[in-house]
Structures are given as C-alpha cells and as structure tokens.
Protein backbone atom coordinates (compact mmCIF):
# COMPACT_ATOMS: atom_id res chain seq x y z
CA UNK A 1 -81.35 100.89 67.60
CA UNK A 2 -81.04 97.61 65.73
CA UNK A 3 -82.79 94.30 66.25
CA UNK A 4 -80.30 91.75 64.44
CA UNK A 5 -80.80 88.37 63.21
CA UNK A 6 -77.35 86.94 61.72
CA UNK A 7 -76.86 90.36 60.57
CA UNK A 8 -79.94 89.88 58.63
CA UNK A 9 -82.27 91.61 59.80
CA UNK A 10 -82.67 95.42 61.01
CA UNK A 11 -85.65 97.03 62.70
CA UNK A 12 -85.31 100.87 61.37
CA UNK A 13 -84.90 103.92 63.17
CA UNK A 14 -85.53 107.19 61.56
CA UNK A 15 -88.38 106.36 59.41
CA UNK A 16 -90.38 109.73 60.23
CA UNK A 17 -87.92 111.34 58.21
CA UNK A 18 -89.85 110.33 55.46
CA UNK A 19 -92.09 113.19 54.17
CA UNK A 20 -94.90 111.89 51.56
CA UNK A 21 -98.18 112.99 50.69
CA UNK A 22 -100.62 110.71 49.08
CA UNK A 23 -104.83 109.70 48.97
CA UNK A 24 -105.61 107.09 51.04
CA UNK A 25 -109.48 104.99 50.69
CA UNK A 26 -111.04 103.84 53.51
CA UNK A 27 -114.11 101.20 53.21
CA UNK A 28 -115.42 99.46 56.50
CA UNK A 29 -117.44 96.33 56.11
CA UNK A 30 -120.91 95.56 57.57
CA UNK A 31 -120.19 93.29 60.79
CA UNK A 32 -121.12 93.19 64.10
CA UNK A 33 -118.66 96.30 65.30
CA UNK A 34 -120.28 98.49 62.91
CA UNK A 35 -123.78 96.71 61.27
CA UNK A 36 -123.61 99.43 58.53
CA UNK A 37 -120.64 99.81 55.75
CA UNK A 38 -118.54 102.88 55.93
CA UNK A 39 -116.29 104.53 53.08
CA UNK A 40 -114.09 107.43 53.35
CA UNK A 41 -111.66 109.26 51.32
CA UNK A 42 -108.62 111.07 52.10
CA UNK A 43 -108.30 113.10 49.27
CA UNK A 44 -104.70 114.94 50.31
CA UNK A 45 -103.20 112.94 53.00
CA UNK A 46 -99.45 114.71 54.25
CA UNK A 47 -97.03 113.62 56.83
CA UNK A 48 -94.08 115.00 57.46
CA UNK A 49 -92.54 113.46 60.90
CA UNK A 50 -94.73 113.80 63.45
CA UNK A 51 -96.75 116.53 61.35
CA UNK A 52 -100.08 115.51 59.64
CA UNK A 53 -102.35 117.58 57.33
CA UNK A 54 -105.22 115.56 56.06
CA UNK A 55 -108.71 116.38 53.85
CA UNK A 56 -111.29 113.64 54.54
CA UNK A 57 -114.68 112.77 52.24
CA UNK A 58 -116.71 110.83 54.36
CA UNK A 59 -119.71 109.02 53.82
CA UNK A 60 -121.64 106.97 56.27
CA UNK A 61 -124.38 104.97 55.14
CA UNK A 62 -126.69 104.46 58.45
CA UNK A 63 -129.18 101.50 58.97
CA UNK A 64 -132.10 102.95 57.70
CA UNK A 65 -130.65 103.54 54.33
CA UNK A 66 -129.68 107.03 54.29
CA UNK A 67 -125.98 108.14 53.86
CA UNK A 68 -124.61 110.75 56.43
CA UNK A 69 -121.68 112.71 54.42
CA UNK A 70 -119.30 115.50 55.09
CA UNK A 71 -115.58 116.96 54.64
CA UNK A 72 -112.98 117.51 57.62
CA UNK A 73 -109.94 118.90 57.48
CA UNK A 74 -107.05 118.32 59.85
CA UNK A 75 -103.39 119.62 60.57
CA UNK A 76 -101.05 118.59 63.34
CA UNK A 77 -97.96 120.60 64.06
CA UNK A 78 -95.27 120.91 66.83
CA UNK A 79 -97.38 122.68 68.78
CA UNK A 80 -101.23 122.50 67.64
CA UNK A 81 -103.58 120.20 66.52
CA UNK A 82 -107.06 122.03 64.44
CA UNK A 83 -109.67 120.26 62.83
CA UNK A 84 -113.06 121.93 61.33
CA UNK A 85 -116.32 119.92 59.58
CA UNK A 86 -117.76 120.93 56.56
CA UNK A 87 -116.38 124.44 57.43
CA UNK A 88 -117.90 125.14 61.05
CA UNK A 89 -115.81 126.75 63.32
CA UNK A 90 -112.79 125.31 63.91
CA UNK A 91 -111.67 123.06 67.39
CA UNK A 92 -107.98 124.42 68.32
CA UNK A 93 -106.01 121.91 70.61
CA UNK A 94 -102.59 123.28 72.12
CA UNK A 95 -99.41 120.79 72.73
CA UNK A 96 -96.22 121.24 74.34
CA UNK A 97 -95.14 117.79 72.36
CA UNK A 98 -96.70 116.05 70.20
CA UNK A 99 -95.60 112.52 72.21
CA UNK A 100 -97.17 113.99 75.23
CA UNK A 101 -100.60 115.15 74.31
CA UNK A 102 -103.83 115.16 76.32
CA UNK A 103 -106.05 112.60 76.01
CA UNK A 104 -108.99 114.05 74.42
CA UNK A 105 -106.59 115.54 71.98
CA UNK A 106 -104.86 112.64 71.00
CA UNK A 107 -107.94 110.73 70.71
CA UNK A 108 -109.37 113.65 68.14
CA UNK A 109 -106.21 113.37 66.98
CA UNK A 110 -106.70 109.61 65.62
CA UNK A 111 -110.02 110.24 64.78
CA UNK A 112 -109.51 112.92 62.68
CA UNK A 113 -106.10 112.98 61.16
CA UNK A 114 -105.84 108.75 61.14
CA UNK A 115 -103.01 106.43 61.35
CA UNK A 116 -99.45 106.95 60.11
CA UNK A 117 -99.54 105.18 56.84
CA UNK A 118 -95.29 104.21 58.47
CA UNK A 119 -96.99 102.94 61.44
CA UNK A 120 -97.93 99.89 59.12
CA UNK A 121 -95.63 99.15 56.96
CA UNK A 122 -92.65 99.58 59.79
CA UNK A 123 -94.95 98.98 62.81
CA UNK A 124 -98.42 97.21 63.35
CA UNK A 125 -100.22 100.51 62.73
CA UNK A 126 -100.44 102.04 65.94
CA UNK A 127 -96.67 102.63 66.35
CA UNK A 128 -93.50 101.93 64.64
CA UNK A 129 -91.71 98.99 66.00
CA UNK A 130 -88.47 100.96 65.84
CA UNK A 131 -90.78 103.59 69.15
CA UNK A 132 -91.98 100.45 70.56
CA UNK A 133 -88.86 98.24 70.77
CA UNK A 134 -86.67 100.29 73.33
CA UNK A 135 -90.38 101.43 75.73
CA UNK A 136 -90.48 97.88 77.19
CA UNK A 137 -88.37 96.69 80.07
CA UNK A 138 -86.37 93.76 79.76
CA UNK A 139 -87.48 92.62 83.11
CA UNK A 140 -91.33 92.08 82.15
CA UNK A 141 -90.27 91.70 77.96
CA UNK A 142 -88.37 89.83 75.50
CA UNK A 143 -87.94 89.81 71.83
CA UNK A 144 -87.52 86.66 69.62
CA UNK A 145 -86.50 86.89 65.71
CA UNK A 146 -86.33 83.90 64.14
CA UNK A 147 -86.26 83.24 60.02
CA UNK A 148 -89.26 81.71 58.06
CA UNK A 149 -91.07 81.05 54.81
CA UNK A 150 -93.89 83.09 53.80
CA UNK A 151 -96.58 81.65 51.32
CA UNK A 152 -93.99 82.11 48.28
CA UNK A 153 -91.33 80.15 49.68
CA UNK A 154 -89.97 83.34 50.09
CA UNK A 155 -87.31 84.33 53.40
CA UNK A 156 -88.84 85.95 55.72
CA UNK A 157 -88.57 86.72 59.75
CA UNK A 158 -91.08 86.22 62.18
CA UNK A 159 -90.36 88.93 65.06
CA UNK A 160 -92.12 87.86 68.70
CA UNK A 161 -92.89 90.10 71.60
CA UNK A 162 -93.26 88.41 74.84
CA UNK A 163 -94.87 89.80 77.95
CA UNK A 164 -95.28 88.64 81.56
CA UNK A 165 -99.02 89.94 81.27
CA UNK A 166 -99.99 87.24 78.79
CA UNK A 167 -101.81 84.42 80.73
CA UNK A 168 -99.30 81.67 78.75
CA UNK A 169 -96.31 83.57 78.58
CA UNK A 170 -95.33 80.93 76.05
CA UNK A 171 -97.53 82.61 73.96
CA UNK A 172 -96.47 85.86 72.35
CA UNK A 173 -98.25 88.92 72.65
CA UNK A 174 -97.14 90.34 69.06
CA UNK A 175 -96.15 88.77 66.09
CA UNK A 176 -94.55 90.65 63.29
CA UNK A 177 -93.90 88.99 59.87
CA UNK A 178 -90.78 90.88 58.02
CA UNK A 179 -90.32 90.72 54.36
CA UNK A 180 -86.44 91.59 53.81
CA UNK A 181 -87.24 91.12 50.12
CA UNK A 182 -89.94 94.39 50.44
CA UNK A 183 -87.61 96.87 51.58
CA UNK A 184 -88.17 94.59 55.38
CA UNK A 185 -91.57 95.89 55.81
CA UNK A 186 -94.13 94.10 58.14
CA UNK A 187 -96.54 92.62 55.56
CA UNK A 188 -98.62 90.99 59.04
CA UNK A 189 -98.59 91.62 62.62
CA UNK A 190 -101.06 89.59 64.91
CA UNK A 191 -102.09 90.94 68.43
CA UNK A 192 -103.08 88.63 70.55
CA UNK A 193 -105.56 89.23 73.93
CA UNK A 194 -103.77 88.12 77.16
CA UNK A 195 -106.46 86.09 78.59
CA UNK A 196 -106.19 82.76 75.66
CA UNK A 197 -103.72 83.83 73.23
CA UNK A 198 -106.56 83.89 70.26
CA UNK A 199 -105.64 86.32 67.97
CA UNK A 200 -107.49 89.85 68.76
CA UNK A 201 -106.23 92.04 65.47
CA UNK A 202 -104.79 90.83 62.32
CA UNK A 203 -103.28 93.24 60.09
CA UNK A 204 -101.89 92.26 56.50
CA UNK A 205 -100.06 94.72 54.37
CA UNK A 206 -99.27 94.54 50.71
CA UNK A 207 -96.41 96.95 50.18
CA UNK A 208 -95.07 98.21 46.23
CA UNK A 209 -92.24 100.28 44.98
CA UNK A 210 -92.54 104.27 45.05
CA UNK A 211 -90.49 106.15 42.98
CA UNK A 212 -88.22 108.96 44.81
CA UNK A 213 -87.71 112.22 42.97
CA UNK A 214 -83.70 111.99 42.65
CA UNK A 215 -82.82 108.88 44.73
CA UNK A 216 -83.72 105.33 44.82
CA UNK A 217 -87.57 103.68 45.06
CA UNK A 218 -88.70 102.51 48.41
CA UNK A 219 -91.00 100.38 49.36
CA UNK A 220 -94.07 101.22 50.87
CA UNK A 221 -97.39 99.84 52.51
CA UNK A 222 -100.30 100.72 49.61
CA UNK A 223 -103.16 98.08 50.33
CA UNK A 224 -103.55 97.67 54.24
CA UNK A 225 -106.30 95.23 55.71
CA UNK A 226 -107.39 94.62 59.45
CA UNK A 227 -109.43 92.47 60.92
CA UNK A 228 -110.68 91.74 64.29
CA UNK A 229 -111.40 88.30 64.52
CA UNK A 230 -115.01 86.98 65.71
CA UNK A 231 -115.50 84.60 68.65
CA UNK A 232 -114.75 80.76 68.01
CA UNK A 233 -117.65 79.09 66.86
CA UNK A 234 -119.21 76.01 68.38
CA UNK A 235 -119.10 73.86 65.48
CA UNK A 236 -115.47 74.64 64.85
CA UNK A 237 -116.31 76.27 62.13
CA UNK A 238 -114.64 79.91 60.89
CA UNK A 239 -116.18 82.77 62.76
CA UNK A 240 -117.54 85.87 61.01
CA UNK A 241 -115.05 89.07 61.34
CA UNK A 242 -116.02 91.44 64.16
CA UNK A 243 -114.79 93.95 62.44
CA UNK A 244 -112.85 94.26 58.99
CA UNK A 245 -111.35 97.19 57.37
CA UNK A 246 -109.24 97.78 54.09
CA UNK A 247 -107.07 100.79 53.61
CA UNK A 248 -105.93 101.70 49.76
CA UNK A 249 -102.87 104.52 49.50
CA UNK A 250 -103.07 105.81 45.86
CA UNK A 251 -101.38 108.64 44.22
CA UNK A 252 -98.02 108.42 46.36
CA UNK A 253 -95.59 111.30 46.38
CA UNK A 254 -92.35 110.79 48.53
CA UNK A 255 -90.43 114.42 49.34
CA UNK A 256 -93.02 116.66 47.64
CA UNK A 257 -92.35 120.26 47.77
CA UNK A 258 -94.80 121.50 50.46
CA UNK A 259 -95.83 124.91 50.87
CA UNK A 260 -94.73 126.42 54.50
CA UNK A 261 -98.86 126.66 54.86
CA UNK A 262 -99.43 123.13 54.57
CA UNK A 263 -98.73 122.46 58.60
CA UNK A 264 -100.38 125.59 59.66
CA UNK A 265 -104.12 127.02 60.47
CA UNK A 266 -103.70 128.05 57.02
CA UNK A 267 -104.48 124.63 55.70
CA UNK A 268 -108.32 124.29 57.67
CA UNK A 269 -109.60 127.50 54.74
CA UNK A 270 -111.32 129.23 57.74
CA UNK A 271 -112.82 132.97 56.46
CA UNK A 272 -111.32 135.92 58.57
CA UNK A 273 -114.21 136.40 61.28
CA UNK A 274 -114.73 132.47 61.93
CA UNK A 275 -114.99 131.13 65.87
CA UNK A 276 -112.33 128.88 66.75
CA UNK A 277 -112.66 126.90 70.20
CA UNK A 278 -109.26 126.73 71.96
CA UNK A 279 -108.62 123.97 74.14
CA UNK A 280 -105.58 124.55 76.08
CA UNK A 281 -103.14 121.75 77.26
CA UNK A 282 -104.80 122.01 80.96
CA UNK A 283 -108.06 122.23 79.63
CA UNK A 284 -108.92 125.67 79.22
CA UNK A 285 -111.01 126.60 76.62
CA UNK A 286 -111.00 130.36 75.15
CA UNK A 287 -112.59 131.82 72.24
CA UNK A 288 -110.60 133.28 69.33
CA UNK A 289 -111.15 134.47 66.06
CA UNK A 290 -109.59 133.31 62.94
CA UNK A 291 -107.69 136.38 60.86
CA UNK A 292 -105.69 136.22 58.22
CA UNK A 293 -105.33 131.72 58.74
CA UNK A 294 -104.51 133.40 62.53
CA UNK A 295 -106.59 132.39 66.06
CA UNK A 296 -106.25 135.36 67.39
CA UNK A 297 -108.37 136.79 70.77
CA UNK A 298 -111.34 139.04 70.20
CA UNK A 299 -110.69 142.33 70.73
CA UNK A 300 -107.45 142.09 68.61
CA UNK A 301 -109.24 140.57 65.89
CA UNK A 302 -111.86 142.97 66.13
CA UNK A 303 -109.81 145.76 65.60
CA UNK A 304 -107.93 143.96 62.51
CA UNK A 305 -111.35 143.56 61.25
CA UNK A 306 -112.80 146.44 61.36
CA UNK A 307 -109.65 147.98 59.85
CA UNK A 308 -110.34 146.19 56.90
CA UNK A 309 -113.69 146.87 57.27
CA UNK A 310 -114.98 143.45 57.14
CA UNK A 311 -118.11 142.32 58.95
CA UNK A 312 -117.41 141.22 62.54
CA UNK A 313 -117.71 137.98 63.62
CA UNK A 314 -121.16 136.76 65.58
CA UNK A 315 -120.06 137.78 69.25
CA UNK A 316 -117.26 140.00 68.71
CA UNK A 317 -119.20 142.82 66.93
CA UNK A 318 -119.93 146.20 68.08
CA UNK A 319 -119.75 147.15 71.41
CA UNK A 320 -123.04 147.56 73.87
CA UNK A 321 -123.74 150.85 73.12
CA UNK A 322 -123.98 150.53 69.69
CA UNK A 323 -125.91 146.78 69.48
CA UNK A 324 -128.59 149.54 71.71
CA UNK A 325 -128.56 151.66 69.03
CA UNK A 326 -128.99 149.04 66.56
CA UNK A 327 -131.95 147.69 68.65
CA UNK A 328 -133.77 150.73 68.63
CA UNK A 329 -132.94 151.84 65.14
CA UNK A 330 -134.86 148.29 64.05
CA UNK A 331 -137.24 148.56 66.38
CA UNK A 332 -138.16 152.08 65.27
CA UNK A 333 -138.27 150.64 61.52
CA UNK A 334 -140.79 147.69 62.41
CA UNK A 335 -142.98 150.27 64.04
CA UNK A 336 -143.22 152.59 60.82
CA UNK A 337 -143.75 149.23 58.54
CA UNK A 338 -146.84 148.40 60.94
CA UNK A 339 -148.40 152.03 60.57
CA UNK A 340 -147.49 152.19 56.77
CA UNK A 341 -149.22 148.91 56.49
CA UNK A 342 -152.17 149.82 58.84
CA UNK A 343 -152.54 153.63 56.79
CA UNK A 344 -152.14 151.51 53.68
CA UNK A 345 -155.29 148.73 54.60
CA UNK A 346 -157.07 151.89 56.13
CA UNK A 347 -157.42 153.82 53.14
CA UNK A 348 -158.14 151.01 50.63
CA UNK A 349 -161.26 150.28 52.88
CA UNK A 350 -162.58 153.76 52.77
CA UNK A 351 -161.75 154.10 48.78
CA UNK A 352 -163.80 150.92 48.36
CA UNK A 353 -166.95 152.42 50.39
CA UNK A 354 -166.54 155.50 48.46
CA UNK A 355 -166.72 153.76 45.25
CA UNK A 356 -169.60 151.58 46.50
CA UNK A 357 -171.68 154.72 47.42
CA UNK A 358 -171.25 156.10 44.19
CA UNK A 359 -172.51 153.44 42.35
CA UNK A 360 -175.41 153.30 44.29
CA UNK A 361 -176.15 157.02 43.85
C-alpha cells in the first residue's frame, strides 16, 4: 500500500515488524480533564508486532495532596492479554486475534499496556496510517497529499483525510504533517470534531536517530506531546488546554534479543499458588491457578502443588474432610489454651491467699 506524491512520498506498510524495547515517561498536566498532575514510568516497555510486555511505576498525586502509587505489569500475546497490580492476582483475558478483541479487553488493554510508541511516529497514535488508509471507503473518504514548509523552511507534506461526516466537508477530518527529511515520520497530526472543524487533539512528535545493531539508524518518535484543546474564549483570547500530556521514550533498543518468556505469563512474576481471574472471549470468567508462570485449573494445580509440596493456594487447599479436621483440631487447641489459662489464674489466686494467711499467723 503506497500513498504517492510525485513519487515523493510513501505511507509505510510493515512497520510492526519493528521489534524495540525501550522506557517511556509519562507526566500529565493539571487541567480541567484531570485537576491533579499525573507521572508514570514505564520502566521496560517491549513491542514486538502486535505483542506488548510493559512494567509501569505509577504515581498519582490526588487533590488533597497525597500521592496514590503502584507497579503493573502487562503482556499481550497472540492469544492472551494478563495484567496484575502491585502483585495481586492476576486478570487473564483470552483472544482469538488480537485485531478482534472484546471490548473490555481492549479497553484494559490501552489502559494498561498504552499506546504503540509506531502508532505516533507512523500514525496519529491510535493507529498507524499505513491500518487506517485502506479501512475507509472511497465512497464516504478521500485522501489529499499536498507538499509544504514546516517552521524550518524545511519540505514537508501535509496528508488530509476527508469524510462525509464532517459538518463542512471542506474541512478535513485529519491532518498529518510528514517530515521526509525524519525518516517521513508524522511530527503533527490534528483531529478535528465534526460539528465546527476546531481542532479536538493535537499531537506533535519530535523524532531522533536510533542506532540498529548491524544495519542502518532509523528514525524514531522519542518526545511525544498531546493536547486537547480548550473551548474558544470570549475575548478571543488563547484558551487553557483541556487536557495536555507529554510522552519521553528513553533508553531505545531496536531488535533486542528477547527471551522466549518475555510475551508469556512468565513476564507478570506471579508465585506458584497465585489466583488468576480468566475472562474468556464470551465472557466467561473461571478461576485458575498460576504454576510454574502457568494458569492452570484447580484441581490440576493442586495436585502439581502438593507434589512439590508447596502450600496450596487460598481456595484450592485441602479437601472438606480435611478443612473439618483442621477445624476441630484448632478448635480443640483454643479450648485447652482457655483451661490452661483459667488453671493458671486459678492457682495464682489461691497461692496468694495462702501466703496472705501465713503472714497473718
């Protein structure tokens, strides 16, 4: 799939080919949206196609001045998407594809695991223009690519999406700026609402050179910023952002040798005996146990564990006979402590009377 300007310019295809792993800073401005600032830290951030694994340090400070902090892991692979918080039991979401996920997963999903740093640089951060491009019909569509300056006097191409839903269809829905001379990344994309063509998202992307073990340097996003635009104000002056975000990508590593655990359950660090809650593609939830970085049901993780004679997990334990022996075994020990203690208090009273008698003798 090409988009071609005088054979200038190419919208690329392929691009989740590229496997990186890198930490990516999150900080979230005070505004209206969200009235207290927000930071967060991806500490390993991997992608490999589709696949995500992510570690998150989050801290949210909340209006009364205290800060609300904890660590989530993610992974997303062909088939599964996991995430755990500050290592609770694990949520376990099953896929047939990870295009066609259910909504509450895919919406964890983003939550959790975060944008594609590609989807930036090579999209407008929810999806790569290359996906996009071929989704929309000509009928209700069209695409305009025309060249331009950017701020440097620099050549760049303005790309323009137009849609039938926009109240001025002269007016285009998306705007992507293309840099050909940084490796044609988008360095801005504007989304505009339907209704009067104002801007609704602004999203402006410094990309730099990272170095590729064996092959040539590419260029990728590393300082991303978005901003939702306030409302016009009445004096014409420049509204306040509704919401503004920076993203910082640090520490970039392009084809890093991964181990085969990276994509798996492996990756959340769950002890053998946690809870996982399985949430099947219909929406059936089931109950599983992790063993060995493995969800696996009770009774055959009870068996595993017991083998190794670990401590069963809270709810999978012994069977009912023998949680009736327990209860009556502890039962039976609370009742001797009592009569130890009462024998104990009984005796000390009738030594001190002795004593007192004595004396008085």
């Amino acid at each position: 799939m090409e988009l071609v300007v005088g054979q200038q310019l190419k919208v690329r295809s392929g691009i989740h080919s590229i496997k990186y792993r890198s930490t990516e800073i999150i900080d979230r401005q005070a505004s209206p949206a969200y009235p207290s600032p927000h930071s967060e830290t991806t500490t390993e951030k991997v992608e490999q196609g589709r696949w995500q694994a992510v570690v998150n340090n989050v801290n949210h400070k909340l209006i009364d001045g205290t800060t609300n902090s904890y660590i989530m892991r993610a992974v997303m692979n062909a088939s599964l998407f996991a995430t755990e918080m500050n290592g609770a039991s694990p949520y376990l979401y099953n896929h047939a594809n990870v295009d066609n996920m259910a909504l509450n997963e895919s919406d964890r999903c983003r939550c959790d695991c975060g944008p594609s740093l590609l989807n930036y640089g090579f999209g407008d951060g929810n999806f790569p223009l290359s996906d996009g491009y071929p989704k929309y019909p000509a009928d209700r569509c069209r695409w305009q690519a025309a060249q331009a300056k950017n701020a440097e006097g620099e050549r760049v191409f303005l790309v323009r999406f137009f849609c039938d839903f926009m109240k001025d269809p002269s007016i285009p829905f998306y705007e992507w700026t293309i840099d050909p001379n940084r490796g044609f990344l988008a360095t801005r994309v504007v989304e505009r609402t339907p209704q009067n063509g104002l801007p609704d998202l602004e999203v402006n992307v410094i990309p730099s050179l990272v170095a590729v073990p064996g092959g040539e340097s590419i260029w990728l996003p590393t300082s991303i910023e978005e901003t939702i635009p306030g409302r016009p104000r009445a004096d014409g002056g420049s509204p306040a952002p509704f919401e503004h975000l920076v993203r910082r990508y640090t520490s970039i590593e392009v084809n890093p040798d991964l181990p085969a655990s990276t994509f798996s359950l492996a990756f959340l660090h769950s002890r053998d005996g946690t809870m996982v809650e399985k949430i099947a593609a219909d929406g059936k939830r089931e109950t599983l146990v992790m063993v060995d970085s493995e969800a696996l049901p009770r009774d055959v993780a009870r068996r595993i564990l017991t083998a190794k004679r670990l401590p069963p997990a809270v709810g999978i334990g012994a069977p009912k006979r023998n949680r009736y022996v327990l209860l009556v075994n502890a039962s039976l020990a609370v009742a001797a402590c009592c009569c130890f203690i009462f024998w104990r208090t009984k005796n000390h009273r009738f030594s001190r009377s002795a004593n007192q008698e004595k004396k008085l003798i």
